[in-house]
PDB file of N, CA and C in Angstrom:
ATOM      1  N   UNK A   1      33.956  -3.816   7.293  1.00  0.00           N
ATOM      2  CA  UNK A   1      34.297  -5.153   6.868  1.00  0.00           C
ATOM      3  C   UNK A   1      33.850  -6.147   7.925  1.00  0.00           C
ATOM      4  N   UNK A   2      33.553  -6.961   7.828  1.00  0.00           N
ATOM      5  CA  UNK A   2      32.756  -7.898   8.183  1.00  0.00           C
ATOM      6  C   UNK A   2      33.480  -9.293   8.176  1.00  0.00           C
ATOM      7  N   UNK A   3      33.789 -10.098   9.659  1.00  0.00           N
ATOM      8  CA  UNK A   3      34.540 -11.243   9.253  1.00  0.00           C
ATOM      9  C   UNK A   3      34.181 -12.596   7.848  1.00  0.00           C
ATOM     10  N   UNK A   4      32.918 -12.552   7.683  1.00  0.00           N
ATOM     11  CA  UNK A   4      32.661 -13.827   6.619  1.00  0.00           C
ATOM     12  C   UNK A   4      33.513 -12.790   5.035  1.00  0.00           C
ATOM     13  N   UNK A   5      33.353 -11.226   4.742  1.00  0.00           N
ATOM     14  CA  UNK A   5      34.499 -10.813   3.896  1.00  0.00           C
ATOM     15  C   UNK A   5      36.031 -11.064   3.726  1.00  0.00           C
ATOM     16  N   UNK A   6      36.343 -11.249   4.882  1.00  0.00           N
ATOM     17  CA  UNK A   6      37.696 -11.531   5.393  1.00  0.00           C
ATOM     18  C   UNK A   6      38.017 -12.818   5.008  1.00  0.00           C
ATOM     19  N   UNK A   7      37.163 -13.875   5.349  1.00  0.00           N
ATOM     20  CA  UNK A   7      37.240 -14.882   5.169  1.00  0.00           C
ATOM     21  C   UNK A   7      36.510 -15.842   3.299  1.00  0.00           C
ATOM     22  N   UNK A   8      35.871 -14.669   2.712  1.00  0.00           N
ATOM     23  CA  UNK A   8      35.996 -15.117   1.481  1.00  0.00           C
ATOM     24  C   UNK A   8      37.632 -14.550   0.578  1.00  0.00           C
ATOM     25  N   UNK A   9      37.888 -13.572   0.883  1.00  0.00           N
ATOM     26  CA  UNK A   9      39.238 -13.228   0.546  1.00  0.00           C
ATOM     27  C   UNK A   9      40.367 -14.028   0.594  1.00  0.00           C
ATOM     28  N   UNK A  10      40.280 -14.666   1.767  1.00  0.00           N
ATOM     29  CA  UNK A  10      41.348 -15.781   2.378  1.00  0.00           C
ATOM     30  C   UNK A  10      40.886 -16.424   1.546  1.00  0.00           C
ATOM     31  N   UNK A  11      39.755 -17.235   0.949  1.00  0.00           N
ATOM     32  CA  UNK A  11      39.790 -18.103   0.323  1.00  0.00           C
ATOM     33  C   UNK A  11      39.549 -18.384  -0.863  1.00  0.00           C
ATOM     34  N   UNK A  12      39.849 -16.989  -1.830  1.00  0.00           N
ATOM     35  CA  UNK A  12      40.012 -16.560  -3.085  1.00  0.00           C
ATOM     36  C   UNK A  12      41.381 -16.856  -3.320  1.00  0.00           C
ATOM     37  N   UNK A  13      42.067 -15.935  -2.364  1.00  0.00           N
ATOM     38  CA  UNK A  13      43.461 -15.712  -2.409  1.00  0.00           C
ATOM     39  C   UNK A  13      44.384 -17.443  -2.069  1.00  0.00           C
ATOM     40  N   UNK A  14      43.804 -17.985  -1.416  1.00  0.00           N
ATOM     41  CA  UNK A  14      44.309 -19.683  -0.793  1.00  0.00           C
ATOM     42  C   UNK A  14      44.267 -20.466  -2.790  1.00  0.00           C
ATOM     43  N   UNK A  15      43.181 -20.314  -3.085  1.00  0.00           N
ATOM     44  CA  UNK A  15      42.983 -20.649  -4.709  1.00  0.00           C
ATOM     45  C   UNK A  15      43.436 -20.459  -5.741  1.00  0.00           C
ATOM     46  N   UNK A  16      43.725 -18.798  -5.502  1.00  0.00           N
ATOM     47  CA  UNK A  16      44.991 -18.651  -6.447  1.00  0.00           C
ATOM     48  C   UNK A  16      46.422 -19.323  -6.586  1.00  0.00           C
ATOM     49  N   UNK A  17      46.579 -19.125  -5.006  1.00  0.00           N
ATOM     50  CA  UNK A  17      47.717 -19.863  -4.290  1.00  0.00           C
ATOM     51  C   UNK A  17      47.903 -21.061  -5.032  1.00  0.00           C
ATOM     52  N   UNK A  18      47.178 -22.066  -4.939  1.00  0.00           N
ATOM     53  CA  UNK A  18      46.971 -23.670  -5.479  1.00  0.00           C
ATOM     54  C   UNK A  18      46.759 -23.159  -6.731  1.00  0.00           C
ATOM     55  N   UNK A  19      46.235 -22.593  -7.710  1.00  0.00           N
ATOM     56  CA  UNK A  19      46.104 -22.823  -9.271  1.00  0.00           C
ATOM     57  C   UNK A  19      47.446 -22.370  -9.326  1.00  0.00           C
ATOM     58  N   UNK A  20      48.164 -21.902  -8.673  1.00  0.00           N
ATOM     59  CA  UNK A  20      49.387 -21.097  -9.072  1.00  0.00           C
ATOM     60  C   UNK A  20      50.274 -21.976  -8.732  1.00  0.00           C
ATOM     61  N   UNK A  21      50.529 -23.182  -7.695  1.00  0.00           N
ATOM     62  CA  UNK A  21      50.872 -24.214  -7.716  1.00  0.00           C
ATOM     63  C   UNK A  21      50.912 -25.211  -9.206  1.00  0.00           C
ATOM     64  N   UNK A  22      49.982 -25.420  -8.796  1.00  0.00           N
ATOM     65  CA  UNK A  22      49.712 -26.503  -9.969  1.00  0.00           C
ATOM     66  C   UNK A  22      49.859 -26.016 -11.431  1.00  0.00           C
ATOM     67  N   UNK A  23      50.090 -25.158 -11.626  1.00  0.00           N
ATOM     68  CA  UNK A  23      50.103 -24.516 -13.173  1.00  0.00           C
ATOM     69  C   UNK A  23      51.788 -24.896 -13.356  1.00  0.00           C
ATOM     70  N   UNK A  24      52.782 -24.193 -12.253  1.00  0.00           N
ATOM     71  CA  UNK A  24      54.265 -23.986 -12.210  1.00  0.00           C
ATOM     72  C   UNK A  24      54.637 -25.668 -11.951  1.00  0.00           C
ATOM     73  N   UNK A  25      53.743 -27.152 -11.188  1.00  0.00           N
ATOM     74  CA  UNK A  25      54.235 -28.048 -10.927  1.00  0.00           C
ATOM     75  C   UNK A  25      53.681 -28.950 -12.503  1.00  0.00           C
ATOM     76  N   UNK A  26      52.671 -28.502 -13.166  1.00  0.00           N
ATOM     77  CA  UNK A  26      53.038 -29.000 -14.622  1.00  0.00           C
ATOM     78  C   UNK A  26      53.315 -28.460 -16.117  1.00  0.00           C
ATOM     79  N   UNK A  27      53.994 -27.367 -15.721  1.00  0.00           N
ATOM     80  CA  UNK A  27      55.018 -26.525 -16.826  1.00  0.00           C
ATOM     81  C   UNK A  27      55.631 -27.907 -17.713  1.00  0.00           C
ATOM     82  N   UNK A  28      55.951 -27.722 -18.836  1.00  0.00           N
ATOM     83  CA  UNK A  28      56.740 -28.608 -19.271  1.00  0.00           C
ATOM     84  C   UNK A  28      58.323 -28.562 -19.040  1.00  0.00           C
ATOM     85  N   UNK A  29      58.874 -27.346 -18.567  1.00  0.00           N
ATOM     86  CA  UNK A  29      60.586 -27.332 -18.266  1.00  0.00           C
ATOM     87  C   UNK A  29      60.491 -28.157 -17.009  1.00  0.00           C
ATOM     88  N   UNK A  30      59.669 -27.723 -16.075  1.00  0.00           N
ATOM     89  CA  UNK A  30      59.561 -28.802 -15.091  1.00  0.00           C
ATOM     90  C   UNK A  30      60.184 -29.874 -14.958  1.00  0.00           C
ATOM     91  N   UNK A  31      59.849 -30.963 -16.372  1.00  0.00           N
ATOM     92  CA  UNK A  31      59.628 -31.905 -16.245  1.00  0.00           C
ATOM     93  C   UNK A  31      60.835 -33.098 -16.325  1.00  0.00           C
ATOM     94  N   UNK A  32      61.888 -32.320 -16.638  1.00  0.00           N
ATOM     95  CA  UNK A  32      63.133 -33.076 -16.361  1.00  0.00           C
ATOM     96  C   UNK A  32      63.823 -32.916 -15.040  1.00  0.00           C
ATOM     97  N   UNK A  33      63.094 -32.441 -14.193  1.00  0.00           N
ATOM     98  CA  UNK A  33      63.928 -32.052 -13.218  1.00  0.00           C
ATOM     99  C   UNK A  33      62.880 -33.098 -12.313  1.00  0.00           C
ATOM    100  N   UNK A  34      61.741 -32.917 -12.448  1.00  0.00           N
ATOM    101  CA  UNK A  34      61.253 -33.830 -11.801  1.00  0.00           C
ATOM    102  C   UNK A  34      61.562 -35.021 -11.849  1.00  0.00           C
ATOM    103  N   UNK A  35      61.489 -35.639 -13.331  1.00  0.00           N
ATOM    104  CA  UNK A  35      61.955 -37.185 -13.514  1.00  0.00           C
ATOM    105  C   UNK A  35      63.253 -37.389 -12.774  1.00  0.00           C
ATOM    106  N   UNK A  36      64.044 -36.608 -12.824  1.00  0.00           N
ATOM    107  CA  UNK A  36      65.636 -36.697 -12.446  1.00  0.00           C
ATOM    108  C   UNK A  36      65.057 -36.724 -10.256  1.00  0.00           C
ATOM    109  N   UNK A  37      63.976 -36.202  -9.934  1.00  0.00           N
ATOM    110  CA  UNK A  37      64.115 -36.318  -8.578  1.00  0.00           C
ATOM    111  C   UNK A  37      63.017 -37.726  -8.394  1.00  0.00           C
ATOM    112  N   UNK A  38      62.570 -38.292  -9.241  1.00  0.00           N
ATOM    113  CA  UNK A  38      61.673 -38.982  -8.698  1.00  0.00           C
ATOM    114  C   UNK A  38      62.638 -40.808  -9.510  1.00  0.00           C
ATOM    115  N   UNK A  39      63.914 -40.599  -9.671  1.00  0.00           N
ATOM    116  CA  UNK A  39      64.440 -41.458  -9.639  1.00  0.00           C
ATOM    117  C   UNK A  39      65.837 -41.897  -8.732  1.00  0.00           C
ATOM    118  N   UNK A  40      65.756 -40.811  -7.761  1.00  0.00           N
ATOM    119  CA  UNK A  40      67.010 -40.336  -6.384  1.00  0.00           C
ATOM    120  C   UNK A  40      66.717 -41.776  -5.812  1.00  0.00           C
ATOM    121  N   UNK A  41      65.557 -42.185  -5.247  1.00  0.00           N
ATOM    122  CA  UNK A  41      65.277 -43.657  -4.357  1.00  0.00           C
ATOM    123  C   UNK A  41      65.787 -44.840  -5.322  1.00  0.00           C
ATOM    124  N   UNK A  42      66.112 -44.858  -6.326  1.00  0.00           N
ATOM    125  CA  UNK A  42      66.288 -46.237  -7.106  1.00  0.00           C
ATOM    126  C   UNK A  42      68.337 -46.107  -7.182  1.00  0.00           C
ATOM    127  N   UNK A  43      68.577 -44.832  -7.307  1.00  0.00           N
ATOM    128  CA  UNK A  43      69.895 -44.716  -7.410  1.00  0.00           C
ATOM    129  C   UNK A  43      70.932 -45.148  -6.105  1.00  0.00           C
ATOM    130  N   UNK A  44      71.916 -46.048  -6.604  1.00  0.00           N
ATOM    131  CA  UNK A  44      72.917 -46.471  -5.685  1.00  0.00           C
ATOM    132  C   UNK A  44      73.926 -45.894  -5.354  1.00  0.00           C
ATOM    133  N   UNK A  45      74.145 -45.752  -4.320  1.00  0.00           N
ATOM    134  CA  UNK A  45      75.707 -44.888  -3.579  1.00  0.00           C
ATOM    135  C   UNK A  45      76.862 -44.881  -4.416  1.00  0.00           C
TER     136      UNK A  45
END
C-alpha cells in the first residue's frame, strides 16, 4: 500500500461522511425540529 492509496480512501470515506450528513440534515422528520431550533434566538425568557 502506497501512501497516495491511503489517502484516496480517506477521501472516499470523508464523502461518504458528508453525503451521509446531508442526506440525515434534509430528511423530512428533521424538519420540525429544526424550525423549532432555528426560532430559540427570537424567543423571550
Amino acid at each position: 500500500m502506497d501512501i497516495n492509496f491511503l489517502r484516496s480512501i480517506v477521501t472516499v470515506a470523508a464523502f461518504v461522511v458528508f453525503i451521509g450528513i446531508l442526506v440525515w440534515a434534509c430528511l423530512p422528520s428533521r424538519k420540525a425540529e429544526f424550525d423549532d431550533a432555528a426560532q430559540l434566538p427570537f424567543q423571550s425568557e
